[in-house]
N, C-alpha and C. Protein backbone atom coordinates (compact mmCIF):
# COMPACT_ATOMS: atom_id res chain seq x y z
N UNK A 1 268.57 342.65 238.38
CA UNK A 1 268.97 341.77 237.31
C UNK A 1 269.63 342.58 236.19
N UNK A 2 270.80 342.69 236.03
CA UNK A 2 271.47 342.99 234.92
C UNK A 2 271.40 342.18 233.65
N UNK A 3 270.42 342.87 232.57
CA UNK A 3 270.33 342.28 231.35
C UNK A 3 271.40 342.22 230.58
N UNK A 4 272.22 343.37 230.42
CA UNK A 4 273.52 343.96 229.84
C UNK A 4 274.63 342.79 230.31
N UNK A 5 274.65 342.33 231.68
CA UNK A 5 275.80 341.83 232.26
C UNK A 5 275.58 339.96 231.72
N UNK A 6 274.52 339.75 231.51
CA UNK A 6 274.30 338.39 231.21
C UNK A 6 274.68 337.61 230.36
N UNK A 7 274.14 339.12 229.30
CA UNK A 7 274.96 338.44 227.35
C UNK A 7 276.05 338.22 227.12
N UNK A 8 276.55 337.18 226.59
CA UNK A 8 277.58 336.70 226.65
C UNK A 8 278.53 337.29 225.33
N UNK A 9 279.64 337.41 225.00
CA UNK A 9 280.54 338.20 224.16
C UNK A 9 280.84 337.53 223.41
N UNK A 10 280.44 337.14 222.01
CA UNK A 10 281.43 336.25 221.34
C UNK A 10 282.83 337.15 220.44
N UNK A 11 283.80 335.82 220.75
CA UNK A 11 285.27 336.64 220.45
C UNK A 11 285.60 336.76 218.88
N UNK A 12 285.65 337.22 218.18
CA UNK A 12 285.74 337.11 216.82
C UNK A 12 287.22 336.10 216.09
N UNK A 13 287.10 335.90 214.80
CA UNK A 13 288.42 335.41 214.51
C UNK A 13 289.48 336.35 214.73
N UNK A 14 291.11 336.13 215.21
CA UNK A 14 292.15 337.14 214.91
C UNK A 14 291.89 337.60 216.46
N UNK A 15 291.07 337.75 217.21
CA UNK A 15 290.95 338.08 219.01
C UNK A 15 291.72 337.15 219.99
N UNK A 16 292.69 337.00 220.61
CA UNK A 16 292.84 336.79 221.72
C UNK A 16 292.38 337.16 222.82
N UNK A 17 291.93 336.58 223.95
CA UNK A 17 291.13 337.44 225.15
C UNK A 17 291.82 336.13 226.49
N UNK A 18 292.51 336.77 227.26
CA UNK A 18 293.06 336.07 228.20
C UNK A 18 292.91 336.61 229.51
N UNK A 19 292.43 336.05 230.59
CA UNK A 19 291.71 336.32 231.80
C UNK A 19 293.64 336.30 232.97
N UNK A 20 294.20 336.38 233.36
CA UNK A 20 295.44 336.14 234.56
C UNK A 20 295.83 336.97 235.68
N UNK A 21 295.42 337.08 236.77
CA UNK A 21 295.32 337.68 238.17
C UNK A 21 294.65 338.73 238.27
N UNK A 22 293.24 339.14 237.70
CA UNK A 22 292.46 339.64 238.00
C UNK A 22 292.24 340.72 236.48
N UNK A 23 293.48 340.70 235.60
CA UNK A 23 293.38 341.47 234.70
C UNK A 23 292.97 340.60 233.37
N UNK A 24 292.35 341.33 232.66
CA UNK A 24 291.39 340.70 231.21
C UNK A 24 292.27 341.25 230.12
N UNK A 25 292.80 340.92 229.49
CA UNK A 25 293.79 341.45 228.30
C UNK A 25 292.92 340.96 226.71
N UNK A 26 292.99 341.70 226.16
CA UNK A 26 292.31 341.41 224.70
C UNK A 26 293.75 341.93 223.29
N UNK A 27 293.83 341.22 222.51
CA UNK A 27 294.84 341.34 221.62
C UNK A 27 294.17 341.27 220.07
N UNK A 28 294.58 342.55 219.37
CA UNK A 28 293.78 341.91 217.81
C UNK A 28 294.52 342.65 216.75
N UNK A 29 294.10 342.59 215.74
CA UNK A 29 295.34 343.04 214.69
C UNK A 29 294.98 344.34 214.92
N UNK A 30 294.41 345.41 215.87
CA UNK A 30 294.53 347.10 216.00
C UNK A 30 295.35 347.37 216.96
N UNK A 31 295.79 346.64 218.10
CA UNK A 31 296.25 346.56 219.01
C UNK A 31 295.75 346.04 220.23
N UNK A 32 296.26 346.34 221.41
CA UNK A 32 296.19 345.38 222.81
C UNK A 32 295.56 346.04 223.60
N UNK A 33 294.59 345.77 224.61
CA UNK A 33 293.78 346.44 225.54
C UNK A 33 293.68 345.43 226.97
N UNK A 34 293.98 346.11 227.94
CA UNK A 34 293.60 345.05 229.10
C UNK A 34 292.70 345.99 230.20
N UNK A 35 292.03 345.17 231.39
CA UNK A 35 291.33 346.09 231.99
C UNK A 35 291.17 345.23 233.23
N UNK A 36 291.53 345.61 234.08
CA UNK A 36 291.35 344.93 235.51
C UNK A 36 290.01 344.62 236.33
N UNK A 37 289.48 343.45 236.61
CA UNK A 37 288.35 343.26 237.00
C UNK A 37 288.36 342.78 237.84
N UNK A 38 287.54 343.29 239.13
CA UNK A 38 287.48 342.66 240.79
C UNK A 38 285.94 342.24 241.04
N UNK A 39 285.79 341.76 241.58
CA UNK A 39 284.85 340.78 242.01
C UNK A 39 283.47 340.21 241.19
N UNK A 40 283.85 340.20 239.90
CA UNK A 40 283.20 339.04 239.26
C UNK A 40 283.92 338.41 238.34
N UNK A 41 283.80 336.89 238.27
CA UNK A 41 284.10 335.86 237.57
C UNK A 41 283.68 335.79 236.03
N UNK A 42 285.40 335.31 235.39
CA UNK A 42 285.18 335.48 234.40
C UNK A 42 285.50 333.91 233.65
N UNK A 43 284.63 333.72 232.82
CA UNK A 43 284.78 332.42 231.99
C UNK A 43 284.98 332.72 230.49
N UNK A 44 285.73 332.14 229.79
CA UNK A 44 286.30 332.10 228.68
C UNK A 44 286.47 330.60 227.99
N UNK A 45 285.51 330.27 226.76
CA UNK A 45 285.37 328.68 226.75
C UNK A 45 284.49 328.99 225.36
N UNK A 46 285.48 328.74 223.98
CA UNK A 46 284.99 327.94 222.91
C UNK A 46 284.51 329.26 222.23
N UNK A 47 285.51 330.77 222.01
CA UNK A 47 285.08 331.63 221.28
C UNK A 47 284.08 332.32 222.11
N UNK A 48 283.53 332.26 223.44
CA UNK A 48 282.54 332.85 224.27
C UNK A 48 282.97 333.37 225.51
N UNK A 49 282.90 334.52 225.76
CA UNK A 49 283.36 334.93 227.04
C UNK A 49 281.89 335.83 227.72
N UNK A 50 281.90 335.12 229.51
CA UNK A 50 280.78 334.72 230.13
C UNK A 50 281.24 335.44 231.21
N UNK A 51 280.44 336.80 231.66
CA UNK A 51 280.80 337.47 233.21
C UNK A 51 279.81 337.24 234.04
N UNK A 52 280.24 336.34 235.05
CA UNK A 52 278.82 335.95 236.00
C UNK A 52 279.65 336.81 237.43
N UNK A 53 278.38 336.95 238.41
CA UNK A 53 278.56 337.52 239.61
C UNK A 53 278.73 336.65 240.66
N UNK A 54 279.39 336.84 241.72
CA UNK A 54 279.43 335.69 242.60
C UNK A 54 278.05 335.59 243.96
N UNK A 55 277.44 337.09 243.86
CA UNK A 55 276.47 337.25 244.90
C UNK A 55 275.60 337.97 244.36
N UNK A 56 274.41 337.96 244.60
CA UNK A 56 273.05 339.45 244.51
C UNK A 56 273.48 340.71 245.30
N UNK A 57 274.79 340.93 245.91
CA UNK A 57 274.85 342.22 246.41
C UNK A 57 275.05 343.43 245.24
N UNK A 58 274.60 344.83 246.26
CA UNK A 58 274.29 345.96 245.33
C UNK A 58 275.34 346.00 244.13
N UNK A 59 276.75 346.24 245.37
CA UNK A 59 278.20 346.38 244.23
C UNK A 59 278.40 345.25 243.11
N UNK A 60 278.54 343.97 243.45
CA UNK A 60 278.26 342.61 242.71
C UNK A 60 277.47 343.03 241.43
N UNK A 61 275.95 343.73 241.68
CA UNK A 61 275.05 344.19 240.61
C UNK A 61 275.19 344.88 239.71
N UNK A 62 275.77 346.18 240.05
CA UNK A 62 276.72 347.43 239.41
C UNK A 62 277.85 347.15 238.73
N UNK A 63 278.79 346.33 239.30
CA UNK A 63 279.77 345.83 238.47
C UNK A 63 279.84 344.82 237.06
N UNK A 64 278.85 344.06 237.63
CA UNK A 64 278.57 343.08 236.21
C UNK A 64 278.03 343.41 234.39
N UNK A 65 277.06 344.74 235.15
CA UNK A 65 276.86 344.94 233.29
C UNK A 65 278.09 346.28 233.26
N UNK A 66 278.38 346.96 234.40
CA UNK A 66 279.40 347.86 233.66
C UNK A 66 281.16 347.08 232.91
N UNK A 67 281.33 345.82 233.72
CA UNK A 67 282.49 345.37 233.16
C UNK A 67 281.94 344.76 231.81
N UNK A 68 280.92 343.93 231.81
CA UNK A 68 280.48 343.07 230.39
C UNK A 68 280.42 344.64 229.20
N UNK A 69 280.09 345.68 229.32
CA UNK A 69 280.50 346.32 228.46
C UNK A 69 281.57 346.92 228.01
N UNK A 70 282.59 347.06 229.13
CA UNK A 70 283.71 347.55 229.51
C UNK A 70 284.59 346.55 228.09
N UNK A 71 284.37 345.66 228.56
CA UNK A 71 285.30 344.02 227.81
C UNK A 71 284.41 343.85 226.25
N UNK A 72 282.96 344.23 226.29
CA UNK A 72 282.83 344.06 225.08
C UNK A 72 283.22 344.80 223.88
N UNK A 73 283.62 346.34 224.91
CA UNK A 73 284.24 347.41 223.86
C UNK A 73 285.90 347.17 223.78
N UNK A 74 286.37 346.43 224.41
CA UNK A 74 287.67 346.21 224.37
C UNK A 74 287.80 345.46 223.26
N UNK A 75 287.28 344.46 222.95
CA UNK A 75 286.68 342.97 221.83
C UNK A 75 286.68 343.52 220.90
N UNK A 76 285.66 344.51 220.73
CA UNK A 76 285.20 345.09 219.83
C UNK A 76 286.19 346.22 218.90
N UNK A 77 287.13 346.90 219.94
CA UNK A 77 287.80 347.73 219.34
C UNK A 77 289.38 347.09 218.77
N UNK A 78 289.70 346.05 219.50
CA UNK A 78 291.51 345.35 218.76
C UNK A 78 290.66 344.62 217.50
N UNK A 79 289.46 344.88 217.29
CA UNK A 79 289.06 343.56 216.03
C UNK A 79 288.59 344.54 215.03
N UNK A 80 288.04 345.47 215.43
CA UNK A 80 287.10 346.69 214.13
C UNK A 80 287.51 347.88 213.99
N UNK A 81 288.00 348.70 215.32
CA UNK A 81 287.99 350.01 215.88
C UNK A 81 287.17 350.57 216.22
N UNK A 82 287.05 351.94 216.61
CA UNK A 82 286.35 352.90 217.11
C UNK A 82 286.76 354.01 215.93
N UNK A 83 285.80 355.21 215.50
CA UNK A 83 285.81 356.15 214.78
C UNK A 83 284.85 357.37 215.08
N UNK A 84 285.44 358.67 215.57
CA UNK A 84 284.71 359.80 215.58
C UNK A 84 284.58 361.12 214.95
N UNK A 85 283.67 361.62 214.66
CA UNK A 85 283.86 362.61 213.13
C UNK A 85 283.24 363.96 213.86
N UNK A 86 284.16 364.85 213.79
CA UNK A 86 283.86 366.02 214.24
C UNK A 86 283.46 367.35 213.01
N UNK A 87 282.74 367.96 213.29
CA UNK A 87 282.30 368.57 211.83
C UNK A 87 282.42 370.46 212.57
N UNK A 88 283.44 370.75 212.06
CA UNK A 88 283.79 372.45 212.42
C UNK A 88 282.87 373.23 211.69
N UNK A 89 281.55 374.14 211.83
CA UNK A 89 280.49 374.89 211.37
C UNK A 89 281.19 376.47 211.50
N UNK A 90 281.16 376.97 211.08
CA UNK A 90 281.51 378.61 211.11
C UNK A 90 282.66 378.80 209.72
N UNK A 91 282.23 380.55 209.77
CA UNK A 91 282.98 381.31 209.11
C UNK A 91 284.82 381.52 209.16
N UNK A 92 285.49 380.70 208.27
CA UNK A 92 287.04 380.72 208.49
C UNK A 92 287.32 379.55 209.37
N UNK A 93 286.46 378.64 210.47
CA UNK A 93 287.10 377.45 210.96
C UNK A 93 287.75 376.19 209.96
N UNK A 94 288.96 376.34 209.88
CA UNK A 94 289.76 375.44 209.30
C UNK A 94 290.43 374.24 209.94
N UNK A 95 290.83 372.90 209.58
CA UNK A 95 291.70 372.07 210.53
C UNK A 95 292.54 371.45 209.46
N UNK A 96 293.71 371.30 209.95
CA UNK A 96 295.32 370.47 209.62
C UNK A 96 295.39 369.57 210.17
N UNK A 97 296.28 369.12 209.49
CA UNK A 97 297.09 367.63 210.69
C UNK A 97 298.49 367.68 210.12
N UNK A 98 299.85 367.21 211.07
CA UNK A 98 300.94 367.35 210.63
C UNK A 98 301.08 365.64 211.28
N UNK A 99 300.94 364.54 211.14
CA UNK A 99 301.28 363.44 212.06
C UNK A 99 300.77 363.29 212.48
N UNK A 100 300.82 363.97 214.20
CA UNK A 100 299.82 363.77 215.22
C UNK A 100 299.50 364.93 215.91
N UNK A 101 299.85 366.07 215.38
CA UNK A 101 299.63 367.98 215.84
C UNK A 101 298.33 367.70 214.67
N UNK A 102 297.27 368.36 215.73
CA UNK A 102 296.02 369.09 214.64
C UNK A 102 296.09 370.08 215.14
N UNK A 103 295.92 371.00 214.12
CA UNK A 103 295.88 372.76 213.85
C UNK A 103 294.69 373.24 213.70
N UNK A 104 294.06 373.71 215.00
CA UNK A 104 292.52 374.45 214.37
C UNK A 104 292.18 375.55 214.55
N UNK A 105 292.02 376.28 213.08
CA UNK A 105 291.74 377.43 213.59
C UNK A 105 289.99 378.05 214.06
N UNK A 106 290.10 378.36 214.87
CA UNK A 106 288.11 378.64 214.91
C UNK A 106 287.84 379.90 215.44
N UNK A 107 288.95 380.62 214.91
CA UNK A 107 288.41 382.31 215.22
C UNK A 107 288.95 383.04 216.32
N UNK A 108 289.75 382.01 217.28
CA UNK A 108 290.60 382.95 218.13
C UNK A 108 291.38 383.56 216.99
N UNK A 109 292.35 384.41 218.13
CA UNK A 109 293.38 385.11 217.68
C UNK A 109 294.84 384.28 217.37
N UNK A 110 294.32 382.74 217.39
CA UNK A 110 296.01 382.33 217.52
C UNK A 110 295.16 380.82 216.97
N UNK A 111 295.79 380.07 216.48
CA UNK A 111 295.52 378.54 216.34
C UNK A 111 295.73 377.65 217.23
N UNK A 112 294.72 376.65 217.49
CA UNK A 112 294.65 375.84 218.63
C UNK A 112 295.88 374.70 217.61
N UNK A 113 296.75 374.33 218.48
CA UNK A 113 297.58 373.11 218.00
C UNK A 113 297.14 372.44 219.19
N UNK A 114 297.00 371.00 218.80
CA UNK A 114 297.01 369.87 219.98
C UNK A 114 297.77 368.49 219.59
N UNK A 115 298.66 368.10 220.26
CA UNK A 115 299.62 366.97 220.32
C UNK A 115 298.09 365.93 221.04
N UNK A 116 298.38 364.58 219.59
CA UNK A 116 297.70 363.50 219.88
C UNK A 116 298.03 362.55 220.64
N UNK A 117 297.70 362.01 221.42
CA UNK A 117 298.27 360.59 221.74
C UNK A 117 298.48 359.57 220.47
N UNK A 118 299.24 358.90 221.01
CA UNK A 118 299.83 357.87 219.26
C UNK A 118 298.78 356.73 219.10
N UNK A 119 297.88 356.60 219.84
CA UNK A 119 296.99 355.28 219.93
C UNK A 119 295.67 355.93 219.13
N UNK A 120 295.71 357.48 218.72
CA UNK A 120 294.64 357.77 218.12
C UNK A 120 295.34 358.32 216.56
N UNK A 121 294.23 358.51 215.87
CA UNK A 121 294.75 358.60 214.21
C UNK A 121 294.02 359.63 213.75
N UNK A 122 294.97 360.69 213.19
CA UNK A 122 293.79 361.90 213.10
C UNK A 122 293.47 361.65 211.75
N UNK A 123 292.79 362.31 210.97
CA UNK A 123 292.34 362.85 209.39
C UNK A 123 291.53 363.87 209.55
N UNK A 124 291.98 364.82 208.48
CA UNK A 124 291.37 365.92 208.70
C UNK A 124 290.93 366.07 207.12
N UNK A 125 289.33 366.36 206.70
CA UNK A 125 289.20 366.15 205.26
C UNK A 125 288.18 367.98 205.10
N UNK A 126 289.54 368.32 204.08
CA UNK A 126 288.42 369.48 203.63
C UNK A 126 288.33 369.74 202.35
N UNK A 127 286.65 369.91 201.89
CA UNK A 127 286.24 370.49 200.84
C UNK A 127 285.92 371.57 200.39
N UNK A 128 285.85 372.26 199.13
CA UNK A 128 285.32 373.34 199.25
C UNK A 128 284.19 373.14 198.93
N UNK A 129 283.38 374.66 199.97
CA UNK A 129 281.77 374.58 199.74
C UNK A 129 281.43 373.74 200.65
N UNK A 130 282.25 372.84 201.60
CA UNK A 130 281.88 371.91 202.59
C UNK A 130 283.01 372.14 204.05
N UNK A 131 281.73 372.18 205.42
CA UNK A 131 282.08 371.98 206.63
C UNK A 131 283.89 371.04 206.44
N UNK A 132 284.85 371.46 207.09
CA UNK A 132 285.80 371.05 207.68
C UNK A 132 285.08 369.58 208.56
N UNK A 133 286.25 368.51 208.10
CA UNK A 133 285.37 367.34 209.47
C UNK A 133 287.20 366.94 209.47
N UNK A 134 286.97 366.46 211.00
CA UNK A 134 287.92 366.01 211.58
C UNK A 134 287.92 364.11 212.13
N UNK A 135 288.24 363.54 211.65
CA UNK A 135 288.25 362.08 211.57
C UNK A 135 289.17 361.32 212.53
N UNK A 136 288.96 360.95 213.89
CA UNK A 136 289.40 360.14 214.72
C UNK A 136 289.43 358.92 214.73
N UNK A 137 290.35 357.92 214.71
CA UNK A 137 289.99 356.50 214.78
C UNK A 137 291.23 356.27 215.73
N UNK A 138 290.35 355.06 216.76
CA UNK A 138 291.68 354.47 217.65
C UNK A 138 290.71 353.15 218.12
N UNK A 139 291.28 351.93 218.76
CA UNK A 139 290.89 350.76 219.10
C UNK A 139 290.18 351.13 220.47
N UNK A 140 290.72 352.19 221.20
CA UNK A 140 290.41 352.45 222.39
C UNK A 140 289.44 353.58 222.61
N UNK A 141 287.69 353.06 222.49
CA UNK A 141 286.89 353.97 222.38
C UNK A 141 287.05 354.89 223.66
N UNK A 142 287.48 354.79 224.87
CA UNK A 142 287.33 355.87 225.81
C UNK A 142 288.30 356.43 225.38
N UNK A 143 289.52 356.28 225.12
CA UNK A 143 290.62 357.16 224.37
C UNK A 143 289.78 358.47 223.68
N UNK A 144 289.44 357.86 222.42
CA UNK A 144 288.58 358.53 221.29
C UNK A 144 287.57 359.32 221.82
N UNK A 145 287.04 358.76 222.14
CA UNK A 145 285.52 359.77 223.16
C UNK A 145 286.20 360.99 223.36
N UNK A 146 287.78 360.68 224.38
CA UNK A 146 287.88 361.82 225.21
C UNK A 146 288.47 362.90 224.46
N UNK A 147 289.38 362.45 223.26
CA UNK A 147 290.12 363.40 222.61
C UNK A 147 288.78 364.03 221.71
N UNK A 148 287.64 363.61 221.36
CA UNK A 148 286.82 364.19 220.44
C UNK A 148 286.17 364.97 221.56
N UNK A 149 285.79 364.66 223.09
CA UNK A 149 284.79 365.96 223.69
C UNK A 149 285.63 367.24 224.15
N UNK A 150 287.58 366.75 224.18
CA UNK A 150 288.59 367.89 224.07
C UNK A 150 288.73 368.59 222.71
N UNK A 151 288.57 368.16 221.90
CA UNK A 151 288.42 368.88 220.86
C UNK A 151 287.28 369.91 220.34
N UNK A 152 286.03 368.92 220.86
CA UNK A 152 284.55 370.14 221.00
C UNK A 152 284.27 371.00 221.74
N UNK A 153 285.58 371.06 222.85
CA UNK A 153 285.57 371.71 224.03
C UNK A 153 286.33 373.25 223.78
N UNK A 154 286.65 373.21 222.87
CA UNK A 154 287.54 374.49 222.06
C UNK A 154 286.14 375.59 221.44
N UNK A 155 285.17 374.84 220.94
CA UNK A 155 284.42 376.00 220.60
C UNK A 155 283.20 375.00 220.29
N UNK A 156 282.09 375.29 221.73
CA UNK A 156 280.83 374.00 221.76
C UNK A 156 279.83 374.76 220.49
N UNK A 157 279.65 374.02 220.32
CA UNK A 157 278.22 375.03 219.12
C UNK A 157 277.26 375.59 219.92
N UNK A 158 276.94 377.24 219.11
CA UNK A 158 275.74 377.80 219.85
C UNK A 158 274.76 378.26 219.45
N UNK A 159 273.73 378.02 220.20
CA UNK A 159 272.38 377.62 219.85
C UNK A 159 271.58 378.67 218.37
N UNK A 160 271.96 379.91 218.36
CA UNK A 160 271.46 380.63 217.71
C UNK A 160 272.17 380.71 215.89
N UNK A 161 273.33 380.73 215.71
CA UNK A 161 273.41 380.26 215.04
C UNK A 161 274.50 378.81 214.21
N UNK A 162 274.57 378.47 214.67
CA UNK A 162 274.97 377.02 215.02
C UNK A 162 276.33 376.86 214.67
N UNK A 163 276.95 377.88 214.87
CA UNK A 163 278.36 377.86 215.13
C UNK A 163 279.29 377.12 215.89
N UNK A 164 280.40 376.42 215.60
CA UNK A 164 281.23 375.53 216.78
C UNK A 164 281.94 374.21 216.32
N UNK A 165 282.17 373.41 216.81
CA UNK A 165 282.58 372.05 216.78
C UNK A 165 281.63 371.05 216.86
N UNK A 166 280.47 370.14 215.98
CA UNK A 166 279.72 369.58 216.23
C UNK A 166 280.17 368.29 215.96
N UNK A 167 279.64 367.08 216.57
CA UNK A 167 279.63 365.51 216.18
C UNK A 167 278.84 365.36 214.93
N UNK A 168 279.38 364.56 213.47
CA UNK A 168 278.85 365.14 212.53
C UNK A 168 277.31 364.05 213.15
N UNK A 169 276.29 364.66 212.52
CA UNK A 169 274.96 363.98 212.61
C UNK A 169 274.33 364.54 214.05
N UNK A 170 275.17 365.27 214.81
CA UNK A 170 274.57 365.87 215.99
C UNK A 170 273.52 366.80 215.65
N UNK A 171 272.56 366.74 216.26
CA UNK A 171 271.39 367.99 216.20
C UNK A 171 271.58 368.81 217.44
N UNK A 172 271.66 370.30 216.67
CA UNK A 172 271.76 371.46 217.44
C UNK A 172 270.50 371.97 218.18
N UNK A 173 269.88 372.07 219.49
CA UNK A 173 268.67 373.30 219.66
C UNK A 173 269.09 374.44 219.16
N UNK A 174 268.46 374.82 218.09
CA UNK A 174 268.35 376.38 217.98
C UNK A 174 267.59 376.88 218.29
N UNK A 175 267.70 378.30 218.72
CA UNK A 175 266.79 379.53 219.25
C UNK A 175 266.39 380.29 218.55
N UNK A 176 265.35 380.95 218.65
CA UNK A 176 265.00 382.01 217.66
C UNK A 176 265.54 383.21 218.41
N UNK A 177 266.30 384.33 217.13
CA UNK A 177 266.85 385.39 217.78
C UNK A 177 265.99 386.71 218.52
N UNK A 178 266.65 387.83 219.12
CA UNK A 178 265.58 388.90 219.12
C UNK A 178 264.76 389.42 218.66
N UNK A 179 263.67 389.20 218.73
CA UNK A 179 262.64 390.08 217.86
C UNK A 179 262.40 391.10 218.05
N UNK A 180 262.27 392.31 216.86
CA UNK A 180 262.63 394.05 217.28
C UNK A 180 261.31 394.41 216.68
């Protein structure tokens, strides 16, 4: 029994959500998202959108709460967005933005530049006396996810002294160092 797959989605004002040959399209003032769905039925009726299964088989089971979330983050993101905040910890890690090039430096010998996709929105806010954070927003949370775990993927934080690219509010394990 999929609990996840049952709840039903309500569509907000300003959402379009239109079901036509197997693909689910969602439209909202952030932009447009569609996502192709095979073998469960989809109902759309009065601001409520309803993913029922057509059988108790395994796949049938698996599919139903992964699409009902799939579509609820679609809903969710053309109407509110998605936003991820990356927080650079260390000595000299700095970040830019020129458009859609972010510039980071984190202690190599050369600066990481990375070309954004246009569906994501960088900000990069620095203070002094305060961690560098890097500010992602796009409608399309798997978008976002992926450009923020490519970006933490440049320098992961490590354990001892908590150096790296962290998700801000992430908790680090730290280790205690050698004892002499």
């Amino acid at each position: 029994m999929s609990r996840i797959g049952k709840a039903p989605i309500s569509i907000p004002e300003g959402v379009t959500v239109e079901f036509n040959n197997g693909v689910l399209t969602a439209k909202g003032k952030l932009g447009e998202l569609s996502q192709e769905i095979k073998d469960i039925n989809v109902k759309i009726e009065e601001g409520v959108l309803t993913l029922e299964r057509p059988s108790e088989a395994k796949d049938h089971k698996a599919k139903h709460g992964l699409y009902r979330a799939l579509v609820n983050n679609m809903v969710e993101g053309v109407s509110k967005g998605f936003t991820k905040e990356l927080e650079l910890v260390g000595v000299g890690y700095r970040a830019n933005n020129q458009g859609q090039k972010l510039d980071l430096a984190l202690g190599f010998s050369h600066n990481i530049v990375l070309d954004l996709a246009p569906e994501v929105k960088v900000e990069t806010i620095s203070e002094k006396g305060k961690n560098p954070i890097v500010k992602l927003t796009s409608h399309d949370k798997q978008l976002v996810g992926q450009v923020a775990a490519k970006i933490r993927s440049f320098r992961k934080p490590e354990p001892y002294k908590g150096k790296g690219i962290k998700f801000v509010g992430e908790e680090i394990r730290r280790k205690a160092g050698k004892s002499a």
